[in-house]
N, C-alpha and C. Protein backbone atom coordinates (compact mmCIF):
# COMPACT_ATOMS: atom_id res chain seq x y z
N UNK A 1 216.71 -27.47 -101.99
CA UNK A 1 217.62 -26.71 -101.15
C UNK A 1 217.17 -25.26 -101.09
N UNK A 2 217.41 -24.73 -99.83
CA UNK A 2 216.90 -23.10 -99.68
C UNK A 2 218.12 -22.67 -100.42
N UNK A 3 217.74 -21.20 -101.02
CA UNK A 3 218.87 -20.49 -101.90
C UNK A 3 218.50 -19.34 -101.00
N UNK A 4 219.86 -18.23 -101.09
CA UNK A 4 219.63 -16.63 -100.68
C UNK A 4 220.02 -15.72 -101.60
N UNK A 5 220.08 -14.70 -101.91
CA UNK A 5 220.72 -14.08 -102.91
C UNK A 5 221.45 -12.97 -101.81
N UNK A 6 222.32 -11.96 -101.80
CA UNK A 6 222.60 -11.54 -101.15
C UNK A 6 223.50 -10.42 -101.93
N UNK A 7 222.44 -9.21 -101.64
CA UNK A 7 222.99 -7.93 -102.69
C UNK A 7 224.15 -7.17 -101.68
N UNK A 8 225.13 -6.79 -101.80
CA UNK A 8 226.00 -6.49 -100.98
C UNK A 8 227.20 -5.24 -101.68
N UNK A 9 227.93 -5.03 -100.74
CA UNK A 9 229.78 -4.69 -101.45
C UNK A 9 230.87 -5.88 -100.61
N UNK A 10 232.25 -5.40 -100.79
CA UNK A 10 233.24 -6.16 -100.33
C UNK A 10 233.26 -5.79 -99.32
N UNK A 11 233.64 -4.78 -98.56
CA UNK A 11 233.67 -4.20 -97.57
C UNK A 11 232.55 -4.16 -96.43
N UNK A 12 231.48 -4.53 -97.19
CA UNK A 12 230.21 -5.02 -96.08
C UNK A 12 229.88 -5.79 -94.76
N UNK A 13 230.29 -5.44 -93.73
CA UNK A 13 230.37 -6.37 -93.04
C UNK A 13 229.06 -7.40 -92.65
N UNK A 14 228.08 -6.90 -92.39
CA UNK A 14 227.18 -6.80 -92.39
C UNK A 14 226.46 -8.32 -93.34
N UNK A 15 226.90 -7.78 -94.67
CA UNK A 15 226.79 -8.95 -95.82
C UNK A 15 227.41 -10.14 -95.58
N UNK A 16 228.48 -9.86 -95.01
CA UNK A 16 229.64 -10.94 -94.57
C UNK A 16 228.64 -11.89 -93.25
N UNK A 17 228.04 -11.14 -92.13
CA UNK A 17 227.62 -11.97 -90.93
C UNK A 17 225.59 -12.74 -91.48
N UNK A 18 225.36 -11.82 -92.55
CA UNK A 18 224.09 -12.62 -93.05
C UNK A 18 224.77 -14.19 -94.05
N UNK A 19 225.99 -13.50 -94.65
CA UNK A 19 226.34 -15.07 -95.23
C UNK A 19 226.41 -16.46 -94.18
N UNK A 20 227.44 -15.96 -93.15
CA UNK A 20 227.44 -16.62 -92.10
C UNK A 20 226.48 -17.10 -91.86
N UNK A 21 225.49 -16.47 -91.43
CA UNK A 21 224.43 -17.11 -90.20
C UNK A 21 223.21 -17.82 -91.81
N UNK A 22 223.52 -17.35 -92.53
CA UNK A 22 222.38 -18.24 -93.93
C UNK A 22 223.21 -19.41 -94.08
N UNK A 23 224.06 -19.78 -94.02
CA UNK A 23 225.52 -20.70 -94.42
C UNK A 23 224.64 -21.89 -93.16
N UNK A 24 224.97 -21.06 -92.34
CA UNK A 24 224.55 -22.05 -90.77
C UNK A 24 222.87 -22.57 -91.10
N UNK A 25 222.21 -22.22 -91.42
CA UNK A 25 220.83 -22.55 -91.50
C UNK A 25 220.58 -23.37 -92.84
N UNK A 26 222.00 -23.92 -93.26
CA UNK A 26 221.54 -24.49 -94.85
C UNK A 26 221.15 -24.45 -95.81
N UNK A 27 221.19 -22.52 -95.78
CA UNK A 27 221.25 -22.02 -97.20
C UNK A 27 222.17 -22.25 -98.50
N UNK A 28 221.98 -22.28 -99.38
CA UNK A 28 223.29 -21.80 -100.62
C UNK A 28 223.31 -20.74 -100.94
N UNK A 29 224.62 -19.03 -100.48
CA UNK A 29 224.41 -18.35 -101.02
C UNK A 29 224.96 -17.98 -101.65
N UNK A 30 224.47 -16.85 -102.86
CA UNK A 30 224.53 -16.22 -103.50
C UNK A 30 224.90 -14.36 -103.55
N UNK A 31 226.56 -14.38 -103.25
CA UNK A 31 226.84 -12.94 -103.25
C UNK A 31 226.74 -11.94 -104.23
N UNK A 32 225.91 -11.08 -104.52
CA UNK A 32 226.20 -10.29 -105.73
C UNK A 32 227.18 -8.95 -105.24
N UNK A 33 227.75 -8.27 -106.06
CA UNK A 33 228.57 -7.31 -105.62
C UNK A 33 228.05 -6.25 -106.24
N UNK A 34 227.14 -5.22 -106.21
CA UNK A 34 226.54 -4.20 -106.27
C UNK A 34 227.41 -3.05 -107.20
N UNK A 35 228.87 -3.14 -106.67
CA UNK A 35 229.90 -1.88 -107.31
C UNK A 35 230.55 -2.42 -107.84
N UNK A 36 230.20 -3.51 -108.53
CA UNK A 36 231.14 -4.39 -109.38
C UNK A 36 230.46 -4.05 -111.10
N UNK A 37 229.20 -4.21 -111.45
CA UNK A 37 228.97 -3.09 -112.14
C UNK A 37 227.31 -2.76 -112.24
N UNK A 38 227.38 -1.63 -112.69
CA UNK A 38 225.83 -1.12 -112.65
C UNK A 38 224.80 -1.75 -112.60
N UNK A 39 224.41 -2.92 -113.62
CA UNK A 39 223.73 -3.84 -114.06
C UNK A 39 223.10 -4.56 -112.76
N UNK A 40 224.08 -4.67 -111.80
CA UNK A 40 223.80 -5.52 -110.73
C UNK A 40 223.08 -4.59 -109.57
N UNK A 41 223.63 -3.38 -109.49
CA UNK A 41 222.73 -1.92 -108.84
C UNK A 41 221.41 -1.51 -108.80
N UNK A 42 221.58 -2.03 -110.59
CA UNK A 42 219.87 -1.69 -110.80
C UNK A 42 219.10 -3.23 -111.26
N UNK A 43 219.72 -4.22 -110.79
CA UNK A 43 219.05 -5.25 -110.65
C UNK A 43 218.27 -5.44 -109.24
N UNK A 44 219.14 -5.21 -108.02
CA UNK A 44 218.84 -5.00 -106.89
C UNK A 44 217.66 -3.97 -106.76
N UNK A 45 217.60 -2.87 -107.42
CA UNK A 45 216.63 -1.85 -107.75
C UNK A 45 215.34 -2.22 -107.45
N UNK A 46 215.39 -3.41 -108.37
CA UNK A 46 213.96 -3.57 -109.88
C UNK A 46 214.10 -4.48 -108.58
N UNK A 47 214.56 -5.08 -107.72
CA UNK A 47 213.74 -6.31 -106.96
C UNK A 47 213.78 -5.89 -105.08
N UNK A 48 214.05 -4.87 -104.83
CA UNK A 48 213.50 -4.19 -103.34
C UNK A 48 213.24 -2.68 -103.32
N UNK A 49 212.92 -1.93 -104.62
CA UNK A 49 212.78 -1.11 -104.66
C UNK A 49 213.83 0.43 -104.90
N UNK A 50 213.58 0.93 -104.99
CA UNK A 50 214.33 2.91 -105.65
C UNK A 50 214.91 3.39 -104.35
N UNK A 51 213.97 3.08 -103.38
CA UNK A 51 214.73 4.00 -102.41
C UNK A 51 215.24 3.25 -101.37
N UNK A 52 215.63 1.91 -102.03
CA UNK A 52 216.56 1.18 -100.42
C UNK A 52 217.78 1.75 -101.17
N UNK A 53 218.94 2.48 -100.28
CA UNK A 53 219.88 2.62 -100.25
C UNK A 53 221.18 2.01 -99.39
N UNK A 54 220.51 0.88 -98.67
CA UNK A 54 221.82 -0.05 -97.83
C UNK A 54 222.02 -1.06 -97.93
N UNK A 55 222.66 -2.03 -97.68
CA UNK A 55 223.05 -3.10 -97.76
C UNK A 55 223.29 -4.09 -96.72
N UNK A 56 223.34 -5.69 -96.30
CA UNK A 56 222.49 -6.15 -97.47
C UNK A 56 221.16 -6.04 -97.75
N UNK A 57 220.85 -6.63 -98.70
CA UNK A 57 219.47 -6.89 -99.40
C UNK A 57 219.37 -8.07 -99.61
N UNK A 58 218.51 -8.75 -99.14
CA UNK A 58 218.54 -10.25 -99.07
C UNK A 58 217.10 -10.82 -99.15
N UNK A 59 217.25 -11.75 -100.58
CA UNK A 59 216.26 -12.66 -101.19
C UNK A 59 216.22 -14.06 -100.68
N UNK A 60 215.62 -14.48 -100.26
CA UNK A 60 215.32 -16.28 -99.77
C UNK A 60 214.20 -16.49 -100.15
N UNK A 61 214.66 -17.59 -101.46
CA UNK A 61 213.94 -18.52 -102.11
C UNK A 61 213.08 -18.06 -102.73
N UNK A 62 213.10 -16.78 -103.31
CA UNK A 62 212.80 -15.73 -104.37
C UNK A 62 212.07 -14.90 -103.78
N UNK A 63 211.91 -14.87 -102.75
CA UNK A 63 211.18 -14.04 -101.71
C UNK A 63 211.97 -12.35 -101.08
N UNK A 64 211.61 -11.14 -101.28
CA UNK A 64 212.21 -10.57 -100.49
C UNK A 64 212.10 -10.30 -99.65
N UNK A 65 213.13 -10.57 -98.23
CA UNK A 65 213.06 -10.46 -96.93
C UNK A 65 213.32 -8.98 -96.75
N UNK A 66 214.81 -8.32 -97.01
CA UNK A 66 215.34 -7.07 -96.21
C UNK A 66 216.30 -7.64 -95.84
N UNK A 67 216.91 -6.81 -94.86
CA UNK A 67 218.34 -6.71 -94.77
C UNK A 67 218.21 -7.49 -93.70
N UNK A 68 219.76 -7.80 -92.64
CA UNK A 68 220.22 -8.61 -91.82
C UNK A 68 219.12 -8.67 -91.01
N UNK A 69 218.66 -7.54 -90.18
CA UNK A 69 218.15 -7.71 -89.41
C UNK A 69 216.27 -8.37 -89.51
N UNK A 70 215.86 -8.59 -90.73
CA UNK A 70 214.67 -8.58 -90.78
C UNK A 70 215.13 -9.99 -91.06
N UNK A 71 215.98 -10.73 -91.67
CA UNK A 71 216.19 -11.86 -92.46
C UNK A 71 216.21 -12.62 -91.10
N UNK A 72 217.35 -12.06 -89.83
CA UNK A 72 217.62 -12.30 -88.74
C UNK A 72 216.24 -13.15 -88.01
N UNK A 73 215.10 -12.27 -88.54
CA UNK A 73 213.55 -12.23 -87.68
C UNK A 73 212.95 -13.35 -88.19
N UNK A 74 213.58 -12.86 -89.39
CA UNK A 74 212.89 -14.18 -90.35
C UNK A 74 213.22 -15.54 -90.15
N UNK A 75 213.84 -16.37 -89.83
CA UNK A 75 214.60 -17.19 -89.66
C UNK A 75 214.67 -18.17 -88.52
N UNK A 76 214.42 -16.70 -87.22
CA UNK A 76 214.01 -17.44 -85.85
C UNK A 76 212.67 -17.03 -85.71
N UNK A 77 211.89 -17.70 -86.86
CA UNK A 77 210.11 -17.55 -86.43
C UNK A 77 209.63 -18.56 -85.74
């Protein structure tokens, strides 16, 4: 099965329409919540880098893609 990971907040909408459309393509995902606590901040860190500062951040199948819109690209190749 494809997995996603999906670094996010609550309020994300954004996070919310990549779940969606990964959901639709027969992913299983995986929400992390970023401000839920540090650990998970600087986990996201250590796996797309220091200076992404937005959200989401999105892993498929241990791979990092980028956010909605690149995952978006990714997807309809």
């Amino acid at each position: 099965m494809n997995t996603a990971t999906i670094y996010g907040t609550p309020t994300c909408a954004w996070c919310d329409k990549a779940e969606d459309l990964l959901e639709s393509k027969g992913y299983e995902v995986n929400k992390i919540d970023i401000t839920s606590s540090r650990k998970h901040y600087d986990d996201m860190q250590k796996v797309v880098g220091n200076n992404v500062r937005t959200v989401p951040q999105i892993i498929l199948n241990d791979k990092y893609v980028g956010g909605y819109g690149e995952v978006e690209q990714y997807l309809n190749k």
